[in-house]
C-alpha atoms as a PDB file:
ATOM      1  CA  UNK A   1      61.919 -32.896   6.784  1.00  0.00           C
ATOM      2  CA  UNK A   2      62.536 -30.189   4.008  1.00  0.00           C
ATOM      3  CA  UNK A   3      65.404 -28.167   4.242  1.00  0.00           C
ATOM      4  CA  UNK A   4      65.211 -24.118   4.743  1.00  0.00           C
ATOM      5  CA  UNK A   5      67.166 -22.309   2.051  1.00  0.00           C
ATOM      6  CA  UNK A   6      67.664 -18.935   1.868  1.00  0.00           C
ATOM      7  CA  UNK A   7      68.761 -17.382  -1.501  1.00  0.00           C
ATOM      8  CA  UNK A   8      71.202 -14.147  -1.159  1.00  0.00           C
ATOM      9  CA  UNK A   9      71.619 -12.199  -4.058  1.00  0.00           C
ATOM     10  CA  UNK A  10      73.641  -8.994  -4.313  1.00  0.00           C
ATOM     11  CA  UNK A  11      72.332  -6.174  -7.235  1.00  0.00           C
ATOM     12  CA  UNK A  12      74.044  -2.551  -8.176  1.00  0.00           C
ATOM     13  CA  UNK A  13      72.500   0.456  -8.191  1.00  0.00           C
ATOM     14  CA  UNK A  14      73.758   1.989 -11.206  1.00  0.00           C
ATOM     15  CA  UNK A  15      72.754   5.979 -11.484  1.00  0.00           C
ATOM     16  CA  UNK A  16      74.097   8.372 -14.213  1.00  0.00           C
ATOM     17  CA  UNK A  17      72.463  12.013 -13.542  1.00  0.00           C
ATOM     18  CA  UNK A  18      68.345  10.988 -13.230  1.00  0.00           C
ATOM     19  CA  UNK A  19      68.406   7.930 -14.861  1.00  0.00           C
ATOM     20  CA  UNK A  20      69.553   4.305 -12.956  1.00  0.00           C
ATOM     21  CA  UNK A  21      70.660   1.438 -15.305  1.00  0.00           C
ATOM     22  CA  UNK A  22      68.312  -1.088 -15.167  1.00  0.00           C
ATOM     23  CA  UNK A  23      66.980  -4.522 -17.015  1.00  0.00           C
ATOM     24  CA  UNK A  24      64.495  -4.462 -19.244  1.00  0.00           C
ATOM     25  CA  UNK A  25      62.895  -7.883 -19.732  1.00  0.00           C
ATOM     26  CA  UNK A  26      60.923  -7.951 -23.433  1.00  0.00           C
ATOM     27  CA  UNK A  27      59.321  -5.609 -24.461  1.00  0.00           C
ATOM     28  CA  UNK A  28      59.037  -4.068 -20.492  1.00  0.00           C
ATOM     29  CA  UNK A  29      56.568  -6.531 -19.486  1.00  0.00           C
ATOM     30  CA  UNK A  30      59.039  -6.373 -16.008  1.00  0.00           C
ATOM     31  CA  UNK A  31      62.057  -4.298 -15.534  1.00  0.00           C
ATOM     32  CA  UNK A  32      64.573  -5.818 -12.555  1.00  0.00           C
ATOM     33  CA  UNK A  33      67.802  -4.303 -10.427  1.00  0.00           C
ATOM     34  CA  UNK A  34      71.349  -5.902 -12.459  1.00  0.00           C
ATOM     35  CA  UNK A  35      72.523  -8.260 -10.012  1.00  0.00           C
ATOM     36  CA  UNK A  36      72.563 -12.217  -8.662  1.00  0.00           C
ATOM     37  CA  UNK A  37      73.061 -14.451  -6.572  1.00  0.00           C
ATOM     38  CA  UNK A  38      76.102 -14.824  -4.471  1.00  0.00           C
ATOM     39  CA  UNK A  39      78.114 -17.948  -4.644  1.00  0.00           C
ATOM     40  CA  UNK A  40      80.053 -19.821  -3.077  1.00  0.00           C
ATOM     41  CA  UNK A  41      83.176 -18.773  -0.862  1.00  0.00           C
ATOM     42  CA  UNK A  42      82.656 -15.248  -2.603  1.00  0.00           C
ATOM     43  CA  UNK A  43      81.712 -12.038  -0.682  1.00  0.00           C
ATOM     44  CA  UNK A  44      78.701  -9.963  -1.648  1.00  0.00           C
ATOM     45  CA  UNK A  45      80.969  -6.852  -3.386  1.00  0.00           C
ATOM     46  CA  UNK A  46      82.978  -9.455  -5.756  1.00  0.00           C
ATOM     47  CA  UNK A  47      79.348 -10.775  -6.241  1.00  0.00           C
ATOM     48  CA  UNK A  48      77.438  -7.652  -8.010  1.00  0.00           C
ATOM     49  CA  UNK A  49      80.791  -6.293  -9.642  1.00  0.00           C
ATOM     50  CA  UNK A  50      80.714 -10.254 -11.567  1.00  0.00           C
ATOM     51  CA  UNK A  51      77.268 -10.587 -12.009  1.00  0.00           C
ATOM     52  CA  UNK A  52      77.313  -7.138 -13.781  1.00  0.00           C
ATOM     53  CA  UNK A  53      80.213  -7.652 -15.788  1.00  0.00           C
ATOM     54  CA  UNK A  54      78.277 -11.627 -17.037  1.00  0.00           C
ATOM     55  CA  UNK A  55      75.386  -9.496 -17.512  1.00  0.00           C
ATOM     56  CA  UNK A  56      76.231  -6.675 -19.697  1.00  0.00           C
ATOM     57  CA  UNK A  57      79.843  -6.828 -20.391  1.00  0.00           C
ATOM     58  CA  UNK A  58      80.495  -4.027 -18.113  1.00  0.00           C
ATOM     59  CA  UNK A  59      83.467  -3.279 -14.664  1.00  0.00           C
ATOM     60  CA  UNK A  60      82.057  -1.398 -11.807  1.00  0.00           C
ATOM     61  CA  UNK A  61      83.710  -0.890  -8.667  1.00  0.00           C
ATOM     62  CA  UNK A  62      80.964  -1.592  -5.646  1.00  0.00           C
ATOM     63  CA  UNK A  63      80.801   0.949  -3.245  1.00  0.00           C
ATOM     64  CA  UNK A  64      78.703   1.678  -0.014  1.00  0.00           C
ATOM     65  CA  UNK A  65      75.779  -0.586   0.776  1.00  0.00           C
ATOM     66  CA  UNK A  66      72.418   1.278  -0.034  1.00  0.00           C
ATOM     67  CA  UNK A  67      69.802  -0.935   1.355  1.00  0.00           C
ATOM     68  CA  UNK A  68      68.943  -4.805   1.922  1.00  0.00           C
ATOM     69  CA  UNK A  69      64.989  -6.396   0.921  1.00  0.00           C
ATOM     70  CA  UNK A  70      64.262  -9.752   2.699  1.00  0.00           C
ATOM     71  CA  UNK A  71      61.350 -11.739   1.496  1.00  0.00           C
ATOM     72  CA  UNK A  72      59.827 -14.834   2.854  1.00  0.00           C
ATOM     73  CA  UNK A  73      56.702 -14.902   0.420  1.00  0.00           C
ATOM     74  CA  UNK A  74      53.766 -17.550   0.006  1.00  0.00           C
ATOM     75  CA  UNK A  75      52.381 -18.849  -2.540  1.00  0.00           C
ATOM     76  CA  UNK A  76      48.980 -18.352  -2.965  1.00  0.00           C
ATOM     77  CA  UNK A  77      48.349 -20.919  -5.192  1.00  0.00           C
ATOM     78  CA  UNK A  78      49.682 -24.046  -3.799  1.00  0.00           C
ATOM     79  CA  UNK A  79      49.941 -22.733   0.005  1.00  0.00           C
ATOM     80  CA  UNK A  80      53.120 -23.780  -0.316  1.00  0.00           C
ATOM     81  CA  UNK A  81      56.326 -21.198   1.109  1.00  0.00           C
ATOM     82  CA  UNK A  82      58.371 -20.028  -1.843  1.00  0.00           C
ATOM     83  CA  UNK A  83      62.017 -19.298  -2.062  1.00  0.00           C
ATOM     84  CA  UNK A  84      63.201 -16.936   1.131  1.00  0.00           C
ATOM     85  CA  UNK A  85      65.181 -14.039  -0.644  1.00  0.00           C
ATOM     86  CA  UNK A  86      67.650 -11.731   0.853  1.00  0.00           C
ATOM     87  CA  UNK A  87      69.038  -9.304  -1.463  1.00  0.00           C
ATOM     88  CA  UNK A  88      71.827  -6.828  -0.344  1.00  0.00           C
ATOM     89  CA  UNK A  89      72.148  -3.861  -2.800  1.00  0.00           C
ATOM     90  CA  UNK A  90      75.252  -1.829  -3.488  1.00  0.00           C
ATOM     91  CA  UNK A  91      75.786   1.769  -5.282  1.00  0.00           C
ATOM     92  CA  UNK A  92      78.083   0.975  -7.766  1.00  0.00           C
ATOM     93  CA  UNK A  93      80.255   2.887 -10.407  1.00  0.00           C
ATOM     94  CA  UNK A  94      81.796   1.920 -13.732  1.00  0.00           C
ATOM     95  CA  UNK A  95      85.558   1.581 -13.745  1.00  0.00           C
ATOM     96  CA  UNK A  96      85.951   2.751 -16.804  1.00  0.00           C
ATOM     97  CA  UNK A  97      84.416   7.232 -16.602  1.00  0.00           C
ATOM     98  CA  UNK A  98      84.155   6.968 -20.142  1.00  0.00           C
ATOM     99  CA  UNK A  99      81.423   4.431 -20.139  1.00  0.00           C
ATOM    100  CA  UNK A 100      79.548   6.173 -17.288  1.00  0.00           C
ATOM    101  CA  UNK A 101      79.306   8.877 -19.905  1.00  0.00           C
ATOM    102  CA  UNK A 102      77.822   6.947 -22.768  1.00  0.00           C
ATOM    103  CA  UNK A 103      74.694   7.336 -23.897  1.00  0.00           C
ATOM    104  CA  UNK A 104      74.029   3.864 -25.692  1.00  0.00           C
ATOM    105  CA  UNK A 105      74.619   0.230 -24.290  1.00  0.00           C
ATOM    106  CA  UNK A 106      74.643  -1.375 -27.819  1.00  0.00           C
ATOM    107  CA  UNK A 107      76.704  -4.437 -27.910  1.00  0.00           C
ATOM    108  CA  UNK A 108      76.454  -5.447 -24.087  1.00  0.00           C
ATOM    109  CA  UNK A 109      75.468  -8.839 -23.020  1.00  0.00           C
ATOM    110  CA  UNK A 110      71.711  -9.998 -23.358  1.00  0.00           C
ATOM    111  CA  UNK A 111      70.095 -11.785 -20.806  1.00  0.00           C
ATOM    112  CA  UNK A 112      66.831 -14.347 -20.885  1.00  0.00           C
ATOM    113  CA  UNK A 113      64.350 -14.820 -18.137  1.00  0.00           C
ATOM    114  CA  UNK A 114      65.524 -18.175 -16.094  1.00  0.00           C
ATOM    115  CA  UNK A 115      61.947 -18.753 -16.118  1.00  0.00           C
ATOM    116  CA  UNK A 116      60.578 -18.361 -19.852  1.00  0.00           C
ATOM    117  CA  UNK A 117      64.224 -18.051 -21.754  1.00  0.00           C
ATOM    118  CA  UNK A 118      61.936 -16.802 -24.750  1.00  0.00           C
ATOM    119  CA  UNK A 119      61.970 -13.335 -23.208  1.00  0.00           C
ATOM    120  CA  UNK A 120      65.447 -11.414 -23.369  1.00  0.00           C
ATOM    121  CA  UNK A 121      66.633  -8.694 -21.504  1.00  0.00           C
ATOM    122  CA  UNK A 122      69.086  -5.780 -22.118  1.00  0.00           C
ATOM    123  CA  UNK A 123      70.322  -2.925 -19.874  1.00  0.00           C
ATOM    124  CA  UNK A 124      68.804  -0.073 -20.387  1.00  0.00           C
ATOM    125  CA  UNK A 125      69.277   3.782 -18.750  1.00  0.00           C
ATOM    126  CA  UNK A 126      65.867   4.883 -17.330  1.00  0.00           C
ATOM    127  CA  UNK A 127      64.761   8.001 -15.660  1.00  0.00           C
ATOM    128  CA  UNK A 128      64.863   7.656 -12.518  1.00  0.00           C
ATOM    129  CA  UNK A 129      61.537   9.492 -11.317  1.00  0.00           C
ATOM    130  CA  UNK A 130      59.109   7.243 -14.189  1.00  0.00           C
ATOM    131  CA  UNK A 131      60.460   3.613 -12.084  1.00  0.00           C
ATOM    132  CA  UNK A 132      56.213   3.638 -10.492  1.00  0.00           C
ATOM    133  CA  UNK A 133      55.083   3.937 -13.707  1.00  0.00           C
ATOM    134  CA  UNK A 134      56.674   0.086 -14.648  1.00  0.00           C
ATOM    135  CA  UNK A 135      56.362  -3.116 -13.286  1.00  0.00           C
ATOM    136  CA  UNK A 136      59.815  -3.413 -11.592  1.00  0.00           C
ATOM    137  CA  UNK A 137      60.664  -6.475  -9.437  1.00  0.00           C
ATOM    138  CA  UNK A 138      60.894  -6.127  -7.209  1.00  0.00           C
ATOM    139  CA  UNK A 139      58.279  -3.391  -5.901  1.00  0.00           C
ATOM    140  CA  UNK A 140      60.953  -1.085  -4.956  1.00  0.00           C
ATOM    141  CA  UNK A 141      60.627   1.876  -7.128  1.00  0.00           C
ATOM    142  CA  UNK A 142      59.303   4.204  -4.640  1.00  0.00           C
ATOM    143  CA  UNK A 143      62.699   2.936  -2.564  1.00  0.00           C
ATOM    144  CA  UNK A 144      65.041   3.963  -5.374  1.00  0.00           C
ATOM    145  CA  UNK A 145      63.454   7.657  -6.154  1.00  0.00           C
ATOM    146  CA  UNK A 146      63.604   8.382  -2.232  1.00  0.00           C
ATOM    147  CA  UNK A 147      67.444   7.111  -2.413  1.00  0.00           C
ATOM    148  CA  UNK A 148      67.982   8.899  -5.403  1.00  0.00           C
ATOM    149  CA  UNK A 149      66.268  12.704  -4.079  1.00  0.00           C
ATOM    150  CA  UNK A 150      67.841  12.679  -0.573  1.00  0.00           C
ATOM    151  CA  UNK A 151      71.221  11.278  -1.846  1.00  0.00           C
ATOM    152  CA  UNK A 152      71.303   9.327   1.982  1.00  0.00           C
ATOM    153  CA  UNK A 153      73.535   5.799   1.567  1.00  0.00           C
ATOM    154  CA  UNK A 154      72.499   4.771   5.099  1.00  0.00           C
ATOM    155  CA  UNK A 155      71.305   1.191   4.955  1.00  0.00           C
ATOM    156  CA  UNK A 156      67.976   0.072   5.541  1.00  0.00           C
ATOM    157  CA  UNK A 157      66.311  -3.220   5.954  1.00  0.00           C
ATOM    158  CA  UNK A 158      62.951  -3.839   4.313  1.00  0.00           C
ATOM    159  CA  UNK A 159      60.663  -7.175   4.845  1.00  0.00           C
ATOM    160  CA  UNK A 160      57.354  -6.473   3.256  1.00  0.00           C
ATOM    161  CA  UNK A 161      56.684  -9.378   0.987  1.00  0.00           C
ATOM    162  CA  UNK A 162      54.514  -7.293  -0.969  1.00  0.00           C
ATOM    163  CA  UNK A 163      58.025  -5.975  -2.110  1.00  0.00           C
ATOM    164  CA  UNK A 164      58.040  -8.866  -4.839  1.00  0.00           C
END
């Protein structure tokens, strides 16, 4: 009997004017949400405001909670479930006003893909209006400009596993 795991991640929504600070993973073959998984006996604010901080070197402060995705997808390949995803995602602001203002993220913390580590990622600030015009992961892009034009921080709960 296999156990059922459920992988909760937490990931900050990061906006400065029209642009949201995002990965970018190569040379944009996917773009992704800063953020990870939450672990053990530590709450899903703590969570983003560390995993952004390992990620690229940077303090935010997490505030209201925008919006949670839940996946449960198949894999159409082996027929087999894949990993059940939950990810709760937070508007978040730097701690520091001065780097909210800053135009270039040299120097912060590069990430690779857990999957091929031969691709790296860096932040990067990205308009926020061109996000259906890459391949972000997850499919949330459409998501992020509504958020972003009607300003609304009400949370929402999304399951379509066409999402990832």
């Amino acid at each position: 009997m296999s156990k059922h795991r459920i992988r909760v991640s937490a990931r900050a929504l990061i906006i400065r004017g029209d642009e949201i600070l995002i990965n970018k993973f190569g040379d944009g073959v996917y773009y992704n949400i800063p953020g990870g998984g939450i672990e053990k006996d530590e709450n899903a604010r703590s969570a983003v405001e560390r995993e952004i901080f390992e990620e690229i070197g940077l303090r935010v402060n997490a505030k209201e909670l925008v919006f949670t995705l839940e996946s449960v997808p198949h894999d159409k390949q082996t027929g087999e479930d894949a990993e059940h995803c939950m990810s709760v995602f937070f508007r978040c602001e730097f701690e520091d006003a001065e780097q909210a203002q800053s135009s270039s993220l040299q120097g912060l913390d590069v990430e690779r893909n857990p999957i091929n580590p031969s691709i790296e990622a860096k932040a990067v600030w990205f308009p926020i209006c061109d996000l259906t015009a890459i391949a972000l992961v997850p499919k949330i892009a459409d998501n992020l400009i509504e958020y972003h034009r009607t300003g609304v921080f009400t949370p929402a709960f999304y399951t379509d596993p066409r999402n990832y």
